[in-house]
Protein backbone atom coordinates (compact mmCIF):
# COMPACT_ATOMS: atom_id res chain seq x y z
CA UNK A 1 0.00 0.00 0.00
CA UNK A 2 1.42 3.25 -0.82
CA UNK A 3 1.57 6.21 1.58
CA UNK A 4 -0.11 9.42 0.60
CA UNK A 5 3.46 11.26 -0.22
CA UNK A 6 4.12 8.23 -3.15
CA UNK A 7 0.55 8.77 -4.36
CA UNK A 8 1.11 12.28 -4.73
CA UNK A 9 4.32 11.46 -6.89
CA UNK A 10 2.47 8.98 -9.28
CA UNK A 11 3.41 9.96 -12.48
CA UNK A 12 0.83 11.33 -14.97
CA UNK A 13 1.40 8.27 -17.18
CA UNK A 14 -1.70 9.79 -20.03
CA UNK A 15 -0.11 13.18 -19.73
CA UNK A 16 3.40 11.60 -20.13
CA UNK A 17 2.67 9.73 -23.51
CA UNK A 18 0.51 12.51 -25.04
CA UNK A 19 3.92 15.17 -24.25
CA UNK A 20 5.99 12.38 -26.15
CA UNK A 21 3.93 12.55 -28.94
CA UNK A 22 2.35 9.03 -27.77
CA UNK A 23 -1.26 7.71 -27.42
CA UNK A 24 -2.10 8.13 -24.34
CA UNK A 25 -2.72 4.81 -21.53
CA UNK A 26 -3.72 6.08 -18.44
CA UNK A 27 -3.48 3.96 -14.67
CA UNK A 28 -6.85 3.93 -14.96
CA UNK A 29 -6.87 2.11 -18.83
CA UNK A 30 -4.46 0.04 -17.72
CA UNK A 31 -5.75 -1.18 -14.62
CA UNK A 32 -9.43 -1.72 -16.03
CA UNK A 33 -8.22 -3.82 -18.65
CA UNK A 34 -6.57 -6.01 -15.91
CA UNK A 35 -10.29 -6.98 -14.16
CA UNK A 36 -10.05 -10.05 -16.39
CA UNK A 37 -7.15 -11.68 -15.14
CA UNK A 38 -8.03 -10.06 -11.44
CA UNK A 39 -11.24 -12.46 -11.57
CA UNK A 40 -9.54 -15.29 -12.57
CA UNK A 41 -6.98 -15.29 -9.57
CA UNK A 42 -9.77 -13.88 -7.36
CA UNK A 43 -11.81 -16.98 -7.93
CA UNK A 44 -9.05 -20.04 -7.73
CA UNK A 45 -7.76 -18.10 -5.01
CA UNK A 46 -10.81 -18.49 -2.79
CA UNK A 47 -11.77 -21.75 -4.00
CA UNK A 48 -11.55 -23.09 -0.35
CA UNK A 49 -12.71 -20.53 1.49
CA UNK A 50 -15.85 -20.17 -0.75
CA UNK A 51 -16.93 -23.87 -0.14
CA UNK A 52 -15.92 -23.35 3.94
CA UNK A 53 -18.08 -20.22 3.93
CA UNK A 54 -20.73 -21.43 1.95
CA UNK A 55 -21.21 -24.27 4.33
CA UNK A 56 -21.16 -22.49 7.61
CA UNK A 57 -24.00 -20.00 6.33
CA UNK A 58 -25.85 -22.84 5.04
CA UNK A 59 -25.35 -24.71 8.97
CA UNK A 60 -25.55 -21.87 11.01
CA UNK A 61 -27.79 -19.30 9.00
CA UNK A 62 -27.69 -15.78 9.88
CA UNK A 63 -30.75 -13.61 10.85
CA UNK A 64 -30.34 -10.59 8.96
CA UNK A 65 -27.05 -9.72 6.30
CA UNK A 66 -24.97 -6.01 7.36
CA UNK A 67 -22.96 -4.73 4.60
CA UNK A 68 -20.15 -1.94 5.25
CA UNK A 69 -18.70 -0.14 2.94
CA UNK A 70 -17.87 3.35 1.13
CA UNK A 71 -17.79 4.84 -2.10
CA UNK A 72 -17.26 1.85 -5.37
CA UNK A 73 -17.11 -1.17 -2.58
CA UNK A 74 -20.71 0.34 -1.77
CA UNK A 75 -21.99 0.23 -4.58
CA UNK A 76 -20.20 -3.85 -5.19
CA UNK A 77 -22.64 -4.06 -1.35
CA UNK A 78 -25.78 -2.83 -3.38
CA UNK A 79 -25.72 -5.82 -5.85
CA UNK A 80 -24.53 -8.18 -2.84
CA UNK A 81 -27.94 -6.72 -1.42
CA UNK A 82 -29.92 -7.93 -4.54
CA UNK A 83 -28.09 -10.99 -4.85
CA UNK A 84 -28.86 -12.23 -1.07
CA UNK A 85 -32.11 -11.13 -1.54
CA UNK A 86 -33.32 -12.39 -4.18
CA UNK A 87 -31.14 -15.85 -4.17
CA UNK A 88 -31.46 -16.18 -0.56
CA UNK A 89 -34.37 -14.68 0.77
CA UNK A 90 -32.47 -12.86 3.58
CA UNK A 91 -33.35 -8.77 4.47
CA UNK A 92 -29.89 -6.91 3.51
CA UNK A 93 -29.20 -3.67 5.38
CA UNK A 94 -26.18 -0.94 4.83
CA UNK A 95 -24.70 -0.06 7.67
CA UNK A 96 -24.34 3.79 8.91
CA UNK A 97 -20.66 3.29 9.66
CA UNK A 98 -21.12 6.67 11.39
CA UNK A 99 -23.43 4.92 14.19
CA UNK A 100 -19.97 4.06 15.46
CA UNK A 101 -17.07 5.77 14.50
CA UNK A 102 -18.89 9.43 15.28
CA UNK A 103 -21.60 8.15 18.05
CA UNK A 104 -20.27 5.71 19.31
CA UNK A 105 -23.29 3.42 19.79
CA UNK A 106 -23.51 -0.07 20.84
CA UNK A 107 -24.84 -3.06 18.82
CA UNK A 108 -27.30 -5.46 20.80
CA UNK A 109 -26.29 -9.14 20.55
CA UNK A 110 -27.61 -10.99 17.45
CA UNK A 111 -26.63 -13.22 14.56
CA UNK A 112 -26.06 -11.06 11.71
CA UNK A 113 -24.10 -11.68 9.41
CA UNK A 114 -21.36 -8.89 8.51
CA UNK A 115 -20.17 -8.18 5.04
CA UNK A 116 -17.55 -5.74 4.48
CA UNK A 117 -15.99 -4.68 0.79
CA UNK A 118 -12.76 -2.40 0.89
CA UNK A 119 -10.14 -2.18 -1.38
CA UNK A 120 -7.99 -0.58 1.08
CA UNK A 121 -9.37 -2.14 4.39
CA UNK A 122 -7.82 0.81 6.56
CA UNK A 123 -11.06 3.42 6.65
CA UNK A 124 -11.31 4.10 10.54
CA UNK A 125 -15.06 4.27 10.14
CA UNK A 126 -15.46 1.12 8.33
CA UNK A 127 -13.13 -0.26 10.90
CA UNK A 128 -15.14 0.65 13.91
CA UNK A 129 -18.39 -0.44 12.60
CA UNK A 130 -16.97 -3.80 12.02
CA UNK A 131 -15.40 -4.05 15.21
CA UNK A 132 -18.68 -2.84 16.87
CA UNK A 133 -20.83 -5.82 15.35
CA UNK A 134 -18.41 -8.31 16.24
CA UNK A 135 -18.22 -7.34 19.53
CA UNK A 136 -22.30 -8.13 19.39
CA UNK A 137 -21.70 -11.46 18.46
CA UNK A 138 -21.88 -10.86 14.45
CA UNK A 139 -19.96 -13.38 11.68
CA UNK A 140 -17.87 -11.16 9.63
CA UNK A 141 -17.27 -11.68 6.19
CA UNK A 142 -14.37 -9.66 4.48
CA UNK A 143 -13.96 -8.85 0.66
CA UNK A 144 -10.63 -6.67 0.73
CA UNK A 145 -7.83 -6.17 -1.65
CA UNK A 146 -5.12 -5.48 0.88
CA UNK A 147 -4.78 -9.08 2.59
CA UNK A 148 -2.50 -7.19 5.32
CA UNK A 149 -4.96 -4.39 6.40
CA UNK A 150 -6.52 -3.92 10.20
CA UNK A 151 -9.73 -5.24 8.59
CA UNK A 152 -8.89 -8.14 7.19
CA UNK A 153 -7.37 -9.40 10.60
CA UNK A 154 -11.35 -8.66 11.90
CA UNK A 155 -12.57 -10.76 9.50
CA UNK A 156 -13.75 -14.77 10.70
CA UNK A 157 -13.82 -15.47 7.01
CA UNK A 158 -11.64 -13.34 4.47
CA UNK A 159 -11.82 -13.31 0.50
CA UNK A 160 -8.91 -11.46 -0.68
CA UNK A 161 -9.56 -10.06 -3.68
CA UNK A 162 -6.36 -10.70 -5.30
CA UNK A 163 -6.94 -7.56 -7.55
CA UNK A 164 -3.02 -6.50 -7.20
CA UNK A 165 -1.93 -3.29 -7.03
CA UNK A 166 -4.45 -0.54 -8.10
CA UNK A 167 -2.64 3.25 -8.44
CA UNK A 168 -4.91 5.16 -10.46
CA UNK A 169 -7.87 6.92 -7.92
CA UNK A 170 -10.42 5.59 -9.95
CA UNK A 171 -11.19 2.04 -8.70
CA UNK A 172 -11.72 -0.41 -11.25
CA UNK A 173 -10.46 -3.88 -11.36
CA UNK A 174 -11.11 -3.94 -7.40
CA UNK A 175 -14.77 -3.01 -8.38
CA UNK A 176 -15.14 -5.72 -10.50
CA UNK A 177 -13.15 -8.01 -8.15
CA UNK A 178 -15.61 -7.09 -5.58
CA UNK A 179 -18.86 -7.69 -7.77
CA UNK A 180 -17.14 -10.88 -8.78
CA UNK A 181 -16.83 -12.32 -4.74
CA UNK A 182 -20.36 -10.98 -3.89
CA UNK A 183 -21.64 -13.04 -6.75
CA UNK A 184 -19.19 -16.36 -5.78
CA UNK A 185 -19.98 -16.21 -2.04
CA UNK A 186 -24.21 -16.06 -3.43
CA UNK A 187 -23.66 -19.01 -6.16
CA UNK A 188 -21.74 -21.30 -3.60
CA UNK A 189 -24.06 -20.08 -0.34
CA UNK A 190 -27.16 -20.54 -2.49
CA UNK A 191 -26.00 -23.83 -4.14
CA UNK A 192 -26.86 -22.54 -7.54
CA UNK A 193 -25.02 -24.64 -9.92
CA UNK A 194 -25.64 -22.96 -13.37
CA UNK A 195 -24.24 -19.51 -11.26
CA UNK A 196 -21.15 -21.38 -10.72
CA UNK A 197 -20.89 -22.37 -14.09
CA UNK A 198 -21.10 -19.08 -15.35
CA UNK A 199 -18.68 -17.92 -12.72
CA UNK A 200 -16.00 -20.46 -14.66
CA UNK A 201 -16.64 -18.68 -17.79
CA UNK A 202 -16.44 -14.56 -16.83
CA UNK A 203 -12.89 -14.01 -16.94
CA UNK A 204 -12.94 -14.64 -20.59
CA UNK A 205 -16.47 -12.67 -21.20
CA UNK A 206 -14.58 -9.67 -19.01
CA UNK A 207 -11.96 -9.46 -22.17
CA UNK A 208 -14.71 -9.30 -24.52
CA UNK A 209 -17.28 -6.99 -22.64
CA UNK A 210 -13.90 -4.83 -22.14
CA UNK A 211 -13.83 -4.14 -26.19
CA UNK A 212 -17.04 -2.66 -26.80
CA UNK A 213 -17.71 0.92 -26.23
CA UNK A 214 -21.14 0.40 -26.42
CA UNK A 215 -22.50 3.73 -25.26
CA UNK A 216 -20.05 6.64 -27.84
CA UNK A 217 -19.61 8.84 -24.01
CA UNK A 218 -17.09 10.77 -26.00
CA UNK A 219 -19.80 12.10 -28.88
CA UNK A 220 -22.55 11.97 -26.20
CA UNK A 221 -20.86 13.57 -23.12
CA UNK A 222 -17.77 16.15 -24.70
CA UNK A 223 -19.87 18.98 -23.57
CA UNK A 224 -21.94 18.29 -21.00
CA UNK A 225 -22.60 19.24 -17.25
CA UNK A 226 -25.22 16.68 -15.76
CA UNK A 227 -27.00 13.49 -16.54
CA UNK A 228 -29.10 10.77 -15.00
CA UNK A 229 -27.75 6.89 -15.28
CA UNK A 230 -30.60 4.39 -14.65
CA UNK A 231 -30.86 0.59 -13.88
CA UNK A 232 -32.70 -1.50 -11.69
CA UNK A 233 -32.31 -4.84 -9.85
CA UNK A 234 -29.08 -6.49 -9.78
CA UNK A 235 -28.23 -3.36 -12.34
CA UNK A 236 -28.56 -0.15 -10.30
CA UNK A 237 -25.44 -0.95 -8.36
CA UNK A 238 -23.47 -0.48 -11.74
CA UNK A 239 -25.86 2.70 -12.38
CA UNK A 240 -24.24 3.96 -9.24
CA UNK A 241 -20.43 3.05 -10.14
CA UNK A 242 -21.16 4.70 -13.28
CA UNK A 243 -22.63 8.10 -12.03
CA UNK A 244 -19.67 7.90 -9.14
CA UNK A 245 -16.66 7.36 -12.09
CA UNK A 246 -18.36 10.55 -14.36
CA UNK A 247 -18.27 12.41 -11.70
CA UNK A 248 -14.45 11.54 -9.81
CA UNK A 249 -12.62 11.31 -13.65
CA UNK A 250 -14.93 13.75 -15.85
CA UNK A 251 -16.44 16.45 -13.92
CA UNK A 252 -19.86 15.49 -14.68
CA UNK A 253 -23.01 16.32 -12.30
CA UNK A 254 -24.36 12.37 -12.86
CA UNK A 255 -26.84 10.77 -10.48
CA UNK A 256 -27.87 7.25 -10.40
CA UNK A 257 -31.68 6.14 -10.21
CA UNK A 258 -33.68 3.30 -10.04
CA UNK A 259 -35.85 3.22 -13.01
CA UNK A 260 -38.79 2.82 -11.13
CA UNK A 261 -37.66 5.79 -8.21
CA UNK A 262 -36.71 8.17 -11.27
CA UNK A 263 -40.23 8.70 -11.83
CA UNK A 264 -40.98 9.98 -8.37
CA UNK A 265 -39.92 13.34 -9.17
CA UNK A 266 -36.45 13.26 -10.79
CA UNK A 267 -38.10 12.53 -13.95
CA UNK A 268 -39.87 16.33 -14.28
CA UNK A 269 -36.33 17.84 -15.17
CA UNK A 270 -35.25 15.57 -18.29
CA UNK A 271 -36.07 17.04 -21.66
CA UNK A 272 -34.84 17.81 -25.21
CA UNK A 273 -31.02 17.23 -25.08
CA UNK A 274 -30.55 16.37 -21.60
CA UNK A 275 -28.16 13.04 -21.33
CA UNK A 276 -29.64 9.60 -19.82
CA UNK A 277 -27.49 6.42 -19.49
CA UNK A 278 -29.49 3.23 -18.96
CA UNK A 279 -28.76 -0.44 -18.15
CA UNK A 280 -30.93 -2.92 -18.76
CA UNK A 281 -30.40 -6.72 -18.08
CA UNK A 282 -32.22 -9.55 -19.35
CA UNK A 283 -33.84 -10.64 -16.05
CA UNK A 284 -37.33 -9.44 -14.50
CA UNK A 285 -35.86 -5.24 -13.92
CA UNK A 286 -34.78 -5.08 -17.68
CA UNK A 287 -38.49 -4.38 -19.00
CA UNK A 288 -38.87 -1.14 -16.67
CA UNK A 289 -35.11 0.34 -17.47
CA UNK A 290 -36.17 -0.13 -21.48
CA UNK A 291 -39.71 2.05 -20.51
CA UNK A 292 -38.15 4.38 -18.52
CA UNK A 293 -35.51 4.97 -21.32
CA UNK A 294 -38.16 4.62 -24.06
CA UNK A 295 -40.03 7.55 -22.53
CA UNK A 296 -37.10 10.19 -22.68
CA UNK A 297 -35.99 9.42 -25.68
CA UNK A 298 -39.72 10.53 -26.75
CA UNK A 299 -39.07 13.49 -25.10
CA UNK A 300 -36.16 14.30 -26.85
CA UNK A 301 -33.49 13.55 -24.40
CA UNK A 302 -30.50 11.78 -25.47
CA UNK A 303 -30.52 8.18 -24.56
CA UNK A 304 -27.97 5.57 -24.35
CA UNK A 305 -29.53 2.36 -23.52
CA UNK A 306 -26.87 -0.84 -22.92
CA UNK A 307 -29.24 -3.84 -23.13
CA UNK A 308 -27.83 -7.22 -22.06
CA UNK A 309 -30.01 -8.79 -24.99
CA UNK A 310 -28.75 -6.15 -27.76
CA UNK A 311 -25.83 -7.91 -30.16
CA UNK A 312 -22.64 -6.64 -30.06
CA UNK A 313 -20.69 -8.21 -33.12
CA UNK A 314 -22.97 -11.11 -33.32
CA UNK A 315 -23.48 -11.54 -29.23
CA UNK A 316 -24.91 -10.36 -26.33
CA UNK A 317 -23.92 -9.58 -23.00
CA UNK A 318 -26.46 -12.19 -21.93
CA UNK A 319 -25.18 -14.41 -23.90
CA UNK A 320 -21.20 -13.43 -23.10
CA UNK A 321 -22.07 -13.73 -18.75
CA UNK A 322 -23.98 -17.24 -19.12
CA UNK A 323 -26.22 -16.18 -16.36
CA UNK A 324 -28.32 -12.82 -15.46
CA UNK A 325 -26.83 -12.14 -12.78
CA UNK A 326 -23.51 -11.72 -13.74
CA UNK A 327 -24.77 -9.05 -16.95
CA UNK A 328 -24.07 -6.23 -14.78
CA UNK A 329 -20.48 -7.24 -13.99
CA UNK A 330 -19.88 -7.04 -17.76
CA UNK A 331 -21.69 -4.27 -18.38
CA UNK A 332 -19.33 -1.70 -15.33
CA UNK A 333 -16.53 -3.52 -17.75
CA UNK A 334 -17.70 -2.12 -21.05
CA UNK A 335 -18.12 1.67 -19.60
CA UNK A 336 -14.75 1.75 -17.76
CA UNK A 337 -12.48 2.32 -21.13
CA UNK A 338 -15.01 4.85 -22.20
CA UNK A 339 -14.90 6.89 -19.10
CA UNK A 340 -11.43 6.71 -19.52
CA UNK A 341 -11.49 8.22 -23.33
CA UNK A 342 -13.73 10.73 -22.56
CA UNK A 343 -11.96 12.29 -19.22
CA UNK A 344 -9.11 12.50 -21.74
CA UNK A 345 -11.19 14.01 -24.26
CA UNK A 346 -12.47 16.16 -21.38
CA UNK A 347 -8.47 17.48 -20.89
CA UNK A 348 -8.78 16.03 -17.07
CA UNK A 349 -6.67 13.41 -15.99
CA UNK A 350 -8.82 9.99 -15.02
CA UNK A 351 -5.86 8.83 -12.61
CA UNK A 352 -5.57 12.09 -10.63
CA UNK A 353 -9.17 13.63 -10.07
CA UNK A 354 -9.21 16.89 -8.24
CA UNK A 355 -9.32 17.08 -4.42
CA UNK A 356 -9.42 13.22 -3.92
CA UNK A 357 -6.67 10.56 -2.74
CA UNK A 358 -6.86 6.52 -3.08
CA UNK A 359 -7.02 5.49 0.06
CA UNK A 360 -10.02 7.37 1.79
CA UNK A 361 -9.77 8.15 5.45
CA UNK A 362 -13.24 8.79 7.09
CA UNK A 363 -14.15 8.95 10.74
């Protein structure tokens, strides 16, 4: 892990190649291209300790799932949330990580079950909240990248995610990483065999999905100042990634919706011209993403719609992941190396994003 002083000496790599007359490959490029191989060695890595964990849910079931996180692993905890849910049948709450790091407040003795994503696995709020709920009694599961971090050592059962090292600010192979262990510890905890087979087979659909530039952000975004992503399901937690990565690498005012909650208000300001990015898988929440989109493109608005059933050189992301749950993992894939191209195209640089360090430290 590198201390604040070496971040602040990372070298402008895209800056550096377009002075030398080069084409420029940010951190950022670079590392998102990498989520393919990260997967791979994230899931023979914690063959073991998937089966282990899988069983002691299964024996010992937990009452009620905790996540804690911040930021991109929060959004990785939204589709854990959808995944438990929905596979499972177990109620999924976030965590308020300032309940204990600012307040201070005790957690009554239970059997929840404790999830915690970090890339970095050194926040002191994220810490304290984890520390709180064991203290209660509470299993911990850990996803982190940093095996040797205080939270890892918290964790009863730990899933590294064996994403390697990750310099650019803008997480992405450790996003996918941690998409990729929510959706290993579901498929092994839920016993769904077909999810497991797909599991086998999205390394390789990563380095496709990773090709496509499926939405043109550079023609559709140069200019603008806001925009509203949508999804639903098991897709509004890459909805949220998205809006978080236009806003930390291209200056963009972009907020994330649930197709259905867009339509409680937020839907009164989109007209003629304004932006809307939408992701829709082929499972039950597709149908309402392609309505919601459907409807603002009648109004004039400018719609990019990336549908899981829609070819893409004679396949689909449906067809690519094997299993609808694991669309949305290839779909975060597919925007990364256009977020990347159009921060450049913005003149920002996607590695170094204005007031904002790697490693996060929040009380």
């Amino acid at each position: 892990m590198r201390s604040a002083a070496e971040l602040d000496a990372t070298p402008n790599v895209a800056l550096a190649g377009a002075l030398a007359g080069e084409r420029p490959v940010s951190l950022m490029a670079s590392e998102a291209a990498g989520a393919a191989e990260a997967v791979r060695a994230l899931l023979a890595g914690n063959a073991a300790a998937l089966q282990a964990l899988a069983q002691d849910l299964r024996t010992n079931p937990p009452s009620v799932v905790v996540t804690c996180a911040r930021g991109s692993s929060d959004h990785a905890a939204t589709y854990l949330k959808y995944l438990i849910e929905t596979a499972i049948g177990l109620p999924v709450a976030s965590a308020a990580p300032s309940v204990s790091s600012v307040y201070e407040a005790p957690v009554l003795p239970g059997h929840a079950l404790v999830i915690a994503i970090s890339q970095s696995g050194r926040s002191p709020d994220l810490l304290a909240t984890v520390a709180a709920y064991k203290a209660s009694g509470a299993r911990v599961v850990v996803l982190v990248n940093d095996e040797a971090s205080p939270l890892a050592a918290q964790a009863d059962h730990l899933l590294p995610l064996r994403a390697g090292p990750e310099l650019s600010v803008a997480a992405t192979k450790s996003y996918i990483a941690s998409l990729a262990g929510a959706a290993a510890l579901v498929a092994h905890w839920s016993a769904d065999e077909a999810m497991i087979a797909a599991l086998d087979g999205l390394p390789s659909a990563l380095a496709r999905a990773h090709d496509l530039a499926p939405f043109g952000l550079v023609e559709m975004l140069g200019d603008a100042t806001n925009l509203f992503v949508i999804g639903r399901g098991l897709g509004f937690a890459v909805a949220q990634e998205t809006a978080l990565k236009l806003k930390e690498t291209c200056a963009l005012h972009a907020e994330a919706y649930s197709a259905a909650e867009v339509r409680h208000g937020p839907m009164a300001i989109v007209n003629a011209g304004f932006p809307v990015l939408a992701y829709a898988g082929s499972d039950a929440s597709g149908a309402s993403v392609r309505e919601a989109a459907a409807e603002f493109a009648e109004r004039g608005a400018k719609v990019a719609l990336l549908d899981a059933e829609a070819l893409h050189d004679g396949t689909s992301l449906a067809q690519l992941a094997g299993h609808p749950a694991l669309e949305p993992v290839l779909m975060i894939q597919a925007f990364y190396p256009e977020a990347n191209a159009l921060s450049l195209a913005r003149g920002l640089d996607p590695d170094n994003p204005k007031h904002l360090r790697k490693v996060t430290q929040t009380r």
